[in-house]
PDB file of N, CA and C in Angstrom:
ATOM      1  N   UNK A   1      -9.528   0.037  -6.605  1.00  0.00           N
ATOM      2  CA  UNK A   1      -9.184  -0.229  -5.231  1.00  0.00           C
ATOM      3  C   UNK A   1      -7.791   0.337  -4.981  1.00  0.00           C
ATOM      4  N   UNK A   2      -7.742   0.954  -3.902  1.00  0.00           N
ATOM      5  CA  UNK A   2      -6.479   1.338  -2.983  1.00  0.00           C
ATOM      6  C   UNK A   2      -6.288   0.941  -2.523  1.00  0.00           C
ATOM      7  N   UNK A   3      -4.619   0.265  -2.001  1.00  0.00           N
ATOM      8  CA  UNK A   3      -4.327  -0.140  -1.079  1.00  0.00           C
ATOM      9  C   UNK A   3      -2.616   0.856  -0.580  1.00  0.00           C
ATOM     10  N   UNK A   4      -2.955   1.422   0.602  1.00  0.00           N
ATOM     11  CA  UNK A   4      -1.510   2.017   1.137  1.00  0.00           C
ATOM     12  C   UNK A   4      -1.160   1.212   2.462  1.00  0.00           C
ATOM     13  N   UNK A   5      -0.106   0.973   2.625  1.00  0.00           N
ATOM     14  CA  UNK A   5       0.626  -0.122   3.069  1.00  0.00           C
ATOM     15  C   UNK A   5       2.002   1.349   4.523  1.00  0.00           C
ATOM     16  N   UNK A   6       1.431   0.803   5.592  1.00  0.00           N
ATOM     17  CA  UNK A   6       2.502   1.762   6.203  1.00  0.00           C
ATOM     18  C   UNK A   6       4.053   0.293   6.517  1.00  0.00           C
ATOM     19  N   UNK A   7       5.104   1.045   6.611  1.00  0.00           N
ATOM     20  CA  UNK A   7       6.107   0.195   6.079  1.00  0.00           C
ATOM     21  C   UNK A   7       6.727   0.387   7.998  1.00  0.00           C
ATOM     22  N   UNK A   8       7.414  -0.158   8.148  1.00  0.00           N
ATOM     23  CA  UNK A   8       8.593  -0.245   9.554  1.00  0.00           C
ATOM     24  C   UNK A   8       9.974  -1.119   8.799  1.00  0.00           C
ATOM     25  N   UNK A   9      11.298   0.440   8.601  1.00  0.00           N
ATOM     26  CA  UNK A   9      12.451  -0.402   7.888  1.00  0.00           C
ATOM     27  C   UNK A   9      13.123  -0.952   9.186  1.00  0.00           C
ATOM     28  N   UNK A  10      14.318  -1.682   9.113  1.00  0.00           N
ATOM     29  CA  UNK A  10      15.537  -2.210   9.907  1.00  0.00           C
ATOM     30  C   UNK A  10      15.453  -1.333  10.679  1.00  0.00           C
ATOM     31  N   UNK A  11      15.557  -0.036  10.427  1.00  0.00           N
ATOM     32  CA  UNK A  11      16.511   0.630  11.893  1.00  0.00           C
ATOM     33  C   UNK A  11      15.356   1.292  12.540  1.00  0.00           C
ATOM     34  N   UNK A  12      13.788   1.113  12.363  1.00  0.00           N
ATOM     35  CA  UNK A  12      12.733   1.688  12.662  1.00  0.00           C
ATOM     36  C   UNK A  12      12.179   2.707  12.147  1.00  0.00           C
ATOM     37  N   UNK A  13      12.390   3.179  11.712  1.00  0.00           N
ATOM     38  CA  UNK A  13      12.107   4.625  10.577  1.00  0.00           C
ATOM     39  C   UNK A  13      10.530   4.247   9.731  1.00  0.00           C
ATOM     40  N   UNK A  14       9.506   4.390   9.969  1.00  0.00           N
ATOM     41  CA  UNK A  14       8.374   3.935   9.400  1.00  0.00           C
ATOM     42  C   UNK A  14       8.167   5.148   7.980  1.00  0.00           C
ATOM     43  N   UNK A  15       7.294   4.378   7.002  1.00  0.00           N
ATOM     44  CA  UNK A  15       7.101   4.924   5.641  1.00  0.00           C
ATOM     45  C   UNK A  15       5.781   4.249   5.196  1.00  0.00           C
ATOM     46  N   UNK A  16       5.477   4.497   4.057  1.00  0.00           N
ATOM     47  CA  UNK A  16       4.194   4.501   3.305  1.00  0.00           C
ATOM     48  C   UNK A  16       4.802   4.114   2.058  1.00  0.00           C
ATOM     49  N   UNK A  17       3.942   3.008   1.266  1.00  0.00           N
ATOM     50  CA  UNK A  17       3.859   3.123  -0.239  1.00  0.00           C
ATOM     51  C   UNK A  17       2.299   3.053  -0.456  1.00  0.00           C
ATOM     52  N   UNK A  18       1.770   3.123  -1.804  1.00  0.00           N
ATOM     53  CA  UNK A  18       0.899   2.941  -1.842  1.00  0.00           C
ATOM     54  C   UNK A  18       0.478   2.622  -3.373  1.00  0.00           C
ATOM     55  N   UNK A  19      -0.559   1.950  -4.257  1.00  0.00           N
ATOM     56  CA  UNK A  19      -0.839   1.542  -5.260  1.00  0.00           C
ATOM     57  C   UNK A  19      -2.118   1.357  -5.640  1.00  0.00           C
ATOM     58  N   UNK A  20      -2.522   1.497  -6.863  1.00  0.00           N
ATOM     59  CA  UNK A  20      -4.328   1.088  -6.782  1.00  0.00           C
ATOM     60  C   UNK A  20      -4.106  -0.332  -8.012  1.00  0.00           C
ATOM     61  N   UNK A  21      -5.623  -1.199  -8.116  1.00  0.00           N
ATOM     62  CA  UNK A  21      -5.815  -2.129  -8.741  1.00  0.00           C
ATOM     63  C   UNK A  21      -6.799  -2.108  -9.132  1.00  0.00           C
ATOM     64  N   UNK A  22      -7.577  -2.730  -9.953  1.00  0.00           N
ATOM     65  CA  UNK A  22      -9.047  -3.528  -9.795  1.00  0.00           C
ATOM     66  C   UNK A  22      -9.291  -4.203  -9.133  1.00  0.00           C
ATOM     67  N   UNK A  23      -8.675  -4.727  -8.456  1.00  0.00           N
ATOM     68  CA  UNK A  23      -9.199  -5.659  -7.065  1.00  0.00           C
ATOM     69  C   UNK A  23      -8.027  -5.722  -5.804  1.00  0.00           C
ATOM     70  N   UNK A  24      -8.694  -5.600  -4.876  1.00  0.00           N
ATOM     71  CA  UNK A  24      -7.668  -5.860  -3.680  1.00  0.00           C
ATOM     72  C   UNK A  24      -6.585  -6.557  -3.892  1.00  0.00           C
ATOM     73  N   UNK A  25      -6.564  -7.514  -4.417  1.00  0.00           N
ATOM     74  CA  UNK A  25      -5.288  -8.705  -4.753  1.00  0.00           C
ATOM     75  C   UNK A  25      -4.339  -8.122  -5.505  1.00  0.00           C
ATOM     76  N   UNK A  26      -4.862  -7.189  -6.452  1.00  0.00           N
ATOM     77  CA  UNK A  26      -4.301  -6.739  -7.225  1.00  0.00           C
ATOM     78  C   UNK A  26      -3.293  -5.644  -6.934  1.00  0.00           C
ATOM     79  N   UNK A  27      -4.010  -4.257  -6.204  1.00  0.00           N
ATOM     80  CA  UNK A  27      -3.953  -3.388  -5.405  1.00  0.00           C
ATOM     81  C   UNK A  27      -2.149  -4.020  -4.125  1.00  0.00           C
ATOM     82  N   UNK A  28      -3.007  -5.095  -3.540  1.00  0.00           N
ATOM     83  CA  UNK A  28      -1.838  -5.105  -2.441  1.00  0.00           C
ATOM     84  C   UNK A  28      -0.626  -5.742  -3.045  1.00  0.00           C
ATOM     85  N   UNK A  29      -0.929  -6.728  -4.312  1.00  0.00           N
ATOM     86  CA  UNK A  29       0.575  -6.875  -5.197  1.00  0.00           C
ATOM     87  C   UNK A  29       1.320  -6.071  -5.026  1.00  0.00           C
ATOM     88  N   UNK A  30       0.832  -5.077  -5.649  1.00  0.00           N
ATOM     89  CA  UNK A  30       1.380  -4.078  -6.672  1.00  0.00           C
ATOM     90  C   UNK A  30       2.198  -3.289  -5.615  1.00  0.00           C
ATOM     91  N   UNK A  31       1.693  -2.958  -4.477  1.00  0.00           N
ATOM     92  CA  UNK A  31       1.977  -2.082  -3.027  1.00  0.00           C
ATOM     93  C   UNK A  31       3.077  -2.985  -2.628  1.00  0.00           C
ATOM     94  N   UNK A  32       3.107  -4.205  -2.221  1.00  0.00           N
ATOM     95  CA  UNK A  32       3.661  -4.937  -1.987  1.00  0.00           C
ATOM     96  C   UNK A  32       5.235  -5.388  -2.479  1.00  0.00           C
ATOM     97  N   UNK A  33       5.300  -5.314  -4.202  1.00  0.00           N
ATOM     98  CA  UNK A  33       6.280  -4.938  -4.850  1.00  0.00           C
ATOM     99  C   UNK A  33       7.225  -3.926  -4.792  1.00  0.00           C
ATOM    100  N   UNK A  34       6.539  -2.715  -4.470  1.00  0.00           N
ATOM    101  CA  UNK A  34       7.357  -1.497  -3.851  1.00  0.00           C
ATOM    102  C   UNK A  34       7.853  -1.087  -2.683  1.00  0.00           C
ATOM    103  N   UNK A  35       8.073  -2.100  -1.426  1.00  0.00           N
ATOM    104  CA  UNK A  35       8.248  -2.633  -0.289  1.00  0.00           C
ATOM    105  C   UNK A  35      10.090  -2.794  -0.384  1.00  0.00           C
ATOM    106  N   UNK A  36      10.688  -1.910   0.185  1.00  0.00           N
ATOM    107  CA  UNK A  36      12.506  -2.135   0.147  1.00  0.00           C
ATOM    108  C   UNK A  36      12.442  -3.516   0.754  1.00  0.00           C
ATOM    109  N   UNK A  37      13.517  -4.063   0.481  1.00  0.00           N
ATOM    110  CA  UNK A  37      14.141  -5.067   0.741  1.00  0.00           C
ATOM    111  C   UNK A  37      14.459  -5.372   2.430  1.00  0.00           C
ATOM    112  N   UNK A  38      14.669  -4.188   3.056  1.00  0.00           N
ATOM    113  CA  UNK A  38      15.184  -4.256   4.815  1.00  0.00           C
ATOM    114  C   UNK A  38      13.788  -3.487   5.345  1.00  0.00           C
ATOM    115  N   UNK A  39      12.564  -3.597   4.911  1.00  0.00           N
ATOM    116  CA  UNK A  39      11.420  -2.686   5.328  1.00  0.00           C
ATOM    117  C   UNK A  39      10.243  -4.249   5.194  1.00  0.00           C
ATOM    118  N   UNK A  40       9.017  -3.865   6.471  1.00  0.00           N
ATOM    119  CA  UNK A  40       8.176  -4.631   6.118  1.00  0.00           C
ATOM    120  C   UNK A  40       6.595  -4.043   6.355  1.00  0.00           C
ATOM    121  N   UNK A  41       5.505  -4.627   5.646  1.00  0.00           N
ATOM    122  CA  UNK A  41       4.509  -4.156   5.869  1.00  0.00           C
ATOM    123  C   UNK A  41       3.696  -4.195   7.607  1.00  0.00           C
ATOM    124  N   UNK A  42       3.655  -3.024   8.097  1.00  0.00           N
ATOM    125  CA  UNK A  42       2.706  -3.298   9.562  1.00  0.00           C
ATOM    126  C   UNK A  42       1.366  -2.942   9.435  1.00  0.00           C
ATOM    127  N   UNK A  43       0.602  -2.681   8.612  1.00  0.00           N
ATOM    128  CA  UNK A  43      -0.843  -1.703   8.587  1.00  0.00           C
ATOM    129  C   UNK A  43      -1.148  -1.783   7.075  1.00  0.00           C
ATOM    130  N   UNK A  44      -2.058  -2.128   7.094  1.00  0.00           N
ATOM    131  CA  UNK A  44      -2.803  -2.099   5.663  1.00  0.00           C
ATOM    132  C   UNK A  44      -3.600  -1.394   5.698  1.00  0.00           C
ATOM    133  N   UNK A  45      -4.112  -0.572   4.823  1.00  0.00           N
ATOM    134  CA  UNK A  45      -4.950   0.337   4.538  1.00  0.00           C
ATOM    135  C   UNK A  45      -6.261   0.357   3.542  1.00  0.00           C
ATOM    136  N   UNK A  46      -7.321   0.155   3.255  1.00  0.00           N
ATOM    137  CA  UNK A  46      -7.889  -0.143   2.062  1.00  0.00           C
ATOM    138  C   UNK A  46      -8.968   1.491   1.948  1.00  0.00           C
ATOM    139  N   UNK A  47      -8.888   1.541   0.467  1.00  0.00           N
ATOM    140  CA  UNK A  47      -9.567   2.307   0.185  1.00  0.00           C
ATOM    141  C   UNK A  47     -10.268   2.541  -1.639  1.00  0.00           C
ATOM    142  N   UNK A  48     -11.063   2.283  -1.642  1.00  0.00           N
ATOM    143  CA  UNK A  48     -11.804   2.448  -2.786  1.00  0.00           C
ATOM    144  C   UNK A  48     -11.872   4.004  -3.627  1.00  0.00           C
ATOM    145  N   UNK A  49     -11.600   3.783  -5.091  1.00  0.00           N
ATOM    146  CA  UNK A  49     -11.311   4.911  -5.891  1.00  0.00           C
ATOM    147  C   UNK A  49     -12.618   5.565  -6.119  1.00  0.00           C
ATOM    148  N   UNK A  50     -12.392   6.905  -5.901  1.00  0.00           N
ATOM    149  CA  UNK A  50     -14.382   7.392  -5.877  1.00  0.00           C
ATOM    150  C   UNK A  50     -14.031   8.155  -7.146  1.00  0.00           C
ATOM    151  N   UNK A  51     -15.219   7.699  -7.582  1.00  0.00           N
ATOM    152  CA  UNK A  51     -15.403   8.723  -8.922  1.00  0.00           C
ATOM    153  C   UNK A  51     -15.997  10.115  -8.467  1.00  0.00           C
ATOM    154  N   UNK A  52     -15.641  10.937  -9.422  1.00  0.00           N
ATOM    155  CA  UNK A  52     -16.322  12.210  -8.840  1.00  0.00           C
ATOM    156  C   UNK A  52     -17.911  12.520  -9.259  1.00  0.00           C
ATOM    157  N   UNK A  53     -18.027  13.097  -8.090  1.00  0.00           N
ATOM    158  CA  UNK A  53     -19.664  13.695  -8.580  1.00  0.00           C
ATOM    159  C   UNK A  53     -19.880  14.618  -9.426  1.00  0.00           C
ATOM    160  N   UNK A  54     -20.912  14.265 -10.263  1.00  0.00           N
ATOM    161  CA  UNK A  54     -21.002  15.345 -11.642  1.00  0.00           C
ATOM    162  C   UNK A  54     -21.936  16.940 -10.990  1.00  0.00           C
TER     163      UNK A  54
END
């Protein structure tokens, strides 16, 4: 699982992190952790890891 996270800091300047998991919970931790300190999450994103076709 993917989760990318669009960010809005203090002075408005919007950004992206993003992280994968085995499970959503996991996924938005992890995204979540990498979140600056004066920045917050507005938009969540979900997306599932595709394996490739043989």
């Amino acid at each position: 699982m993917k989760v990318t996270l669009t960010l809005e800091a203090g002075n408005g300047e919007l950004g992206h992190v993003e992280a994968e998991g085995v499970t959503y919970e996991d996924a938005k931790a992890s995204a979540e952790a990498l979140i600056p300190e004066d920045s917050k999450a507005i938009v969540i994103r979900v997306g599932r890891n595709r394996r490739p076709r043989p």
